[in-house]
C-alpha atoms as a PDB file:
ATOM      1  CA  UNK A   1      -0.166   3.652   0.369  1.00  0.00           C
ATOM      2  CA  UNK A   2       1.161   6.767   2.450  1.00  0.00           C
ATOM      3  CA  UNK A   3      -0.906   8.872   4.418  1.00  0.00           C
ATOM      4  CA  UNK A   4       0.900  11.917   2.465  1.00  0.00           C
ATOM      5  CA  UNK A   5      -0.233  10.278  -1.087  1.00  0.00           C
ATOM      6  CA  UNK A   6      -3.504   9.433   0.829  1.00  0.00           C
ATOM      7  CA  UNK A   7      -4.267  12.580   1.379  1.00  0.00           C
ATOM      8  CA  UNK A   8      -3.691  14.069  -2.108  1.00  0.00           C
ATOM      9  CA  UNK A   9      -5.538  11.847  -3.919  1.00  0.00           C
ATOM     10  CA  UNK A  10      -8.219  12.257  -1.481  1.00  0.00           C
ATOM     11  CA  UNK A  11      -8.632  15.905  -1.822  1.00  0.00           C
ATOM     12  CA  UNK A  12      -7.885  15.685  -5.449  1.00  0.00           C
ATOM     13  CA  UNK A  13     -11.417  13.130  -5.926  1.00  0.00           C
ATOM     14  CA  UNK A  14     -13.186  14.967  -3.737  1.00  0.00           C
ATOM     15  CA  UNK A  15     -12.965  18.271  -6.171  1.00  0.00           C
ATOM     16  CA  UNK A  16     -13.760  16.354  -9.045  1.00  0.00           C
ATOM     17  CA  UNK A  17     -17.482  15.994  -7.772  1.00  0.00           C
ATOM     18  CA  UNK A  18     -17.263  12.868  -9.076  1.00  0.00           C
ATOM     19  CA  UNK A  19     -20.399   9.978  -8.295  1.00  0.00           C
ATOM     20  CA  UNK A  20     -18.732   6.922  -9.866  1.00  0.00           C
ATOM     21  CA  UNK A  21     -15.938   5.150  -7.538  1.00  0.00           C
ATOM     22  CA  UNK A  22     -12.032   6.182  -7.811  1.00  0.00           C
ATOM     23  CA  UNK A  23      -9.707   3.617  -7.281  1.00  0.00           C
ATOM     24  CA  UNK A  24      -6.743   5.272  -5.357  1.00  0.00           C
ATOM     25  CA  UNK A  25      -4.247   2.736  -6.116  1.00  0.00           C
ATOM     26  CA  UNK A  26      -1.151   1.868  -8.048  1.00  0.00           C
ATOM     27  CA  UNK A  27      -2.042  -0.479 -11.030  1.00  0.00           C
ATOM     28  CA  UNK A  28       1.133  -2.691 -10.079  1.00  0.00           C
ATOM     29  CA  UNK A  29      -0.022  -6.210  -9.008  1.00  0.00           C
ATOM     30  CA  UNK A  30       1.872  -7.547  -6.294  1.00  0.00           C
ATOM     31  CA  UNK A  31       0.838 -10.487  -4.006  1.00  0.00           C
ATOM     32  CA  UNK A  32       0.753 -11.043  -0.194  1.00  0.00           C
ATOM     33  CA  UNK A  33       3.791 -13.063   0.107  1.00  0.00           C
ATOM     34  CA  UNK A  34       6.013 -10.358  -1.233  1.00  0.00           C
ATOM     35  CA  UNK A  35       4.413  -7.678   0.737  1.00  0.00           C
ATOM     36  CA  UNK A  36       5.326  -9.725   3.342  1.00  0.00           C
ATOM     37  CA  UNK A  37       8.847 -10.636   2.528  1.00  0.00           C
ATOM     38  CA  UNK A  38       9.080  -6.295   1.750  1.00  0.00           C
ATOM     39  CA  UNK A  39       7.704  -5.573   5.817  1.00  0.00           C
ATOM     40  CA  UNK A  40      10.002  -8.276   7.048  1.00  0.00           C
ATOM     41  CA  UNK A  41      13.177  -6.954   4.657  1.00  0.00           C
ATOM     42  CA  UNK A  42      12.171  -3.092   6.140  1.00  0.00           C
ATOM     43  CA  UNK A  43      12.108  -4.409   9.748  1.00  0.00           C
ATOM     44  CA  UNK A  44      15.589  -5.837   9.468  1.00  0.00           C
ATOM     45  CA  UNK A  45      13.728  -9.154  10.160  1.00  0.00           C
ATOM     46  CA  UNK A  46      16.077 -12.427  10.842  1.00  0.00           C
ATOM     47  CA  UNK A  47      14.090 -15.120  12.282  1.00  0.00           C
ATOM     48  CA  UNK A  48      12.315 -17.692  10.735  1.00  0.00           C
ATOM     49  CA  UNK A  49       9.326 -17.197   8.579  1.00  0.00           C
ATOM     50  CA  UNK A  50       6.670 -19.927   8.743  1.00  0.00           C
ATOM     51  CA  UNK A  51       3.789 -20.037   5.766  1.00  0.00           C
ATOM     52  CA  UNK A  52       0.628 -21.943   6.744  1.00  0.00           C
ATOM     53  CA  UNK A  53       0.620 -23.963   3.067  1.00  0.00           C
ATOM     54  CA  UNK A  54      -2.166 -26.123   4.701  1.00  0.00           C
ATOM     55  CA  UNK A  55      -4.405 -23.541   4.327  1.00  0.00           C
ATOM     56  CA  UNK A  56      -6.352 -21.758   1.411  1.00  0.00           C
ATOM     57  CA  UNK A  57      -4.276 -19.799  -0.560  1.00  0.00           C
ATOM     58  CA  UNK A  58      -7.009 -16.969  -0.905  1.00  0.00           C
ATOM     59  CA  UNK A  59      -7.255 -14.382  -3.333  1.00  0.00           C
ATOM     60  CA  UNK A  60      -4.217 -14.094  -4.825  1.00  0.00           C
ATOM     61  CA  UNK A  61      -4.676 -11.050  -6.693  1.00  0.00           C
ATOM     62  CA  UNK A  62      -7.245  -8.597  -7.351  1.00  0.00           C
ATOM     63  CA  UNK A  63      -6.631  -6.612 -10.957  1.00  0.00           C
ATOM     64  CA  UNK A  64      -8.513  -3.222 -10.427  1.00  0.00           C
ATOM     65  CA  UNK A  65      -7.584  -0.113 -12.926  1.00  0.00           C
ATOM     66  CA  UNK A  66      -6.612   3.519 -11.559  1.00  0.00           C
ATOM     67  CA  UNK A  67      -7.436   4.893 -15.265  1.00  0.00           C
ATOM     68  CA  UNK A  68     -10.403   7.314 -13.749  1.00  0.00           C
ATOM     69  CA  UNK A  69      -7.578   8.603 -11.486  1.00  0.00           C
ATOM     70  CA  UNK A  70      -5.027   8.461 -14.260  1.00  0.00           C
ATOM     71  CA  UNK A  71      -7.238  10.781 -16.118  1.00  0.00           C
ATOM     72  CA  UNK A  72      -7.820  13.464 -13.416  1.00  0.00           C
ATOM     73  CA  UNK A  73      -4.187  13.243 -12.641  1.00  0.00           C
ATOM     74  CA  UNK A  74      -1.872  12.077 -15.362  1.00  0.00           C
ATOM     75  CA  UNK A  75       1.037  13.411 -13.553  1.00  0.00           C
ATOM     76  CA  UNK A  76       0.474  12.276 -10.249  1.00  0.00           C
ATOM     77  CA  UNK A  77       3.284   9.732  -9.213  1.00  0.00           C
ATOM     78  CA  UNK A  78       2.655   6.934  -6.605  1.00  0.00           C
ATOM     79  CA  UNK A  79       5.137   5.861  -4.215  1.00  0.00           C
ATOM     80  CA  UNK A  80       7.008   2.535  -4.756  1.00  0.00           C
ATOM     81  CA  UNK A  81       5.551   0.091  -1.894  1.00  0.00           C
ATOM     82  CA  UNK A  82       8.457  -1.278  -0.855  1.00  0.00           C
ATOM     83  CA  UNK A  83       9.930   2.497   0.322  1.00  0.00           C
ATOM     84  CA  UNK A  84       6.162   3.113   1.832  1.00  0.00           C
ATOM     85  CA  UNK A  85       6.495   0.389   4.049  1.00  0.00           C
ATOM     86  CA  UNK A  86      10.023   0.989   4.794  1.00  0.00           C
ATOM     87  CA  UNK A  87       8.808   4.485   5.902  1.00  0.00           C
ATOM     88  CA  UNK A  88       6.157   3.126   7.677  1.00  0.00           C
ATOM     89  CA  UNK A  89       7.921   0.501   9.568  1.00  0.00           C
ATOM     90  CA  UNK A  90      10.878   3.129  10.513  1.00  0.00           C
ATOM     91  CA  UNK A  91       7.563   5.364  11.603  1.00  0.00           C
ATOM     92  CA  UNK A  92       6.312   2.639  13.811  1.00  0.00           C
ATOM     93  CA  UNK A  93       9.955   1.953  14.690  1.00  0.00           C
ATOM     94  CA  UNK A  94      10.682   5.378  16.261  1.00  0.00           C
ATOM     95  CA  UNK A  95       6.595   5.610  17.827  1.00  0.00           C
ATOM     96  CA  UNK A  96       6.582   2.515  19.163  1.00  0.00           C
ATOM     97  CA  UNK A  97       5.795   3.996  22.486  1.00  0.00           C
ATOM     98  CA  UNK A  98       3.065   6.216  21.681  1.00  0.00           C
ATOM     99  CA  UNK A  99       1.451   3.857  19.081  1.00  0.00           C
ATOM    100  CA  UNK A 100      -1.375   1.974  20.297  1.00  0.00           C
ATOM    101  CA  UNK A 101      -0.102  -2.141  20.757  1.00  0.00           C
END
């Protein structure tokens, strides 16, 4: 999630007054190995990539519905993840410097 989307949706909820929880996230399901096959494709990434299979696999999803948010903000439109993390990574890319290591 952006820090720009982030933000909107934040001050959006918070106007609503609402008590019950908001979830502030796309309803697409997508699981850990792709996210991290999407960060390495954004970070131009050519080395080997080693999965621990001896290991749990862990939760590998977690189905949560955005239809509260959906009905406060039918229009809103949430930003594909693989261009968020593209941004991000170009972000961290050009901050490296100043970003805390």
């Amino acid at each position: 999630m952006r820090s720009g989307g982030l933000g909107h949706r934040f001050v959006s909820s918070f106007t609503v007054l609402e008590i019950d929880p908001i979830i502030l996230a796309s309803d697409t399901e997508v699981s850990i190995k792709d996210v991290a096959y999407m960060i390495l494709e954004a970070a131009e990434f050519k080395g080997e990539v080693k999965f621990l299979t001896d290991k749990a696999d862990g939760q590998f999803k977690k189905t949560a519905s955005n239809g509260k948010l959906r009905g406060y903000l039918p229009e809103f439109k949430f930003t594909p993840l693989d261009g968020a993390l593209r941004e991000t990574v170009q972000w961290y890319t050009d901050n490296y410097q100043a970003a805390r290591r």
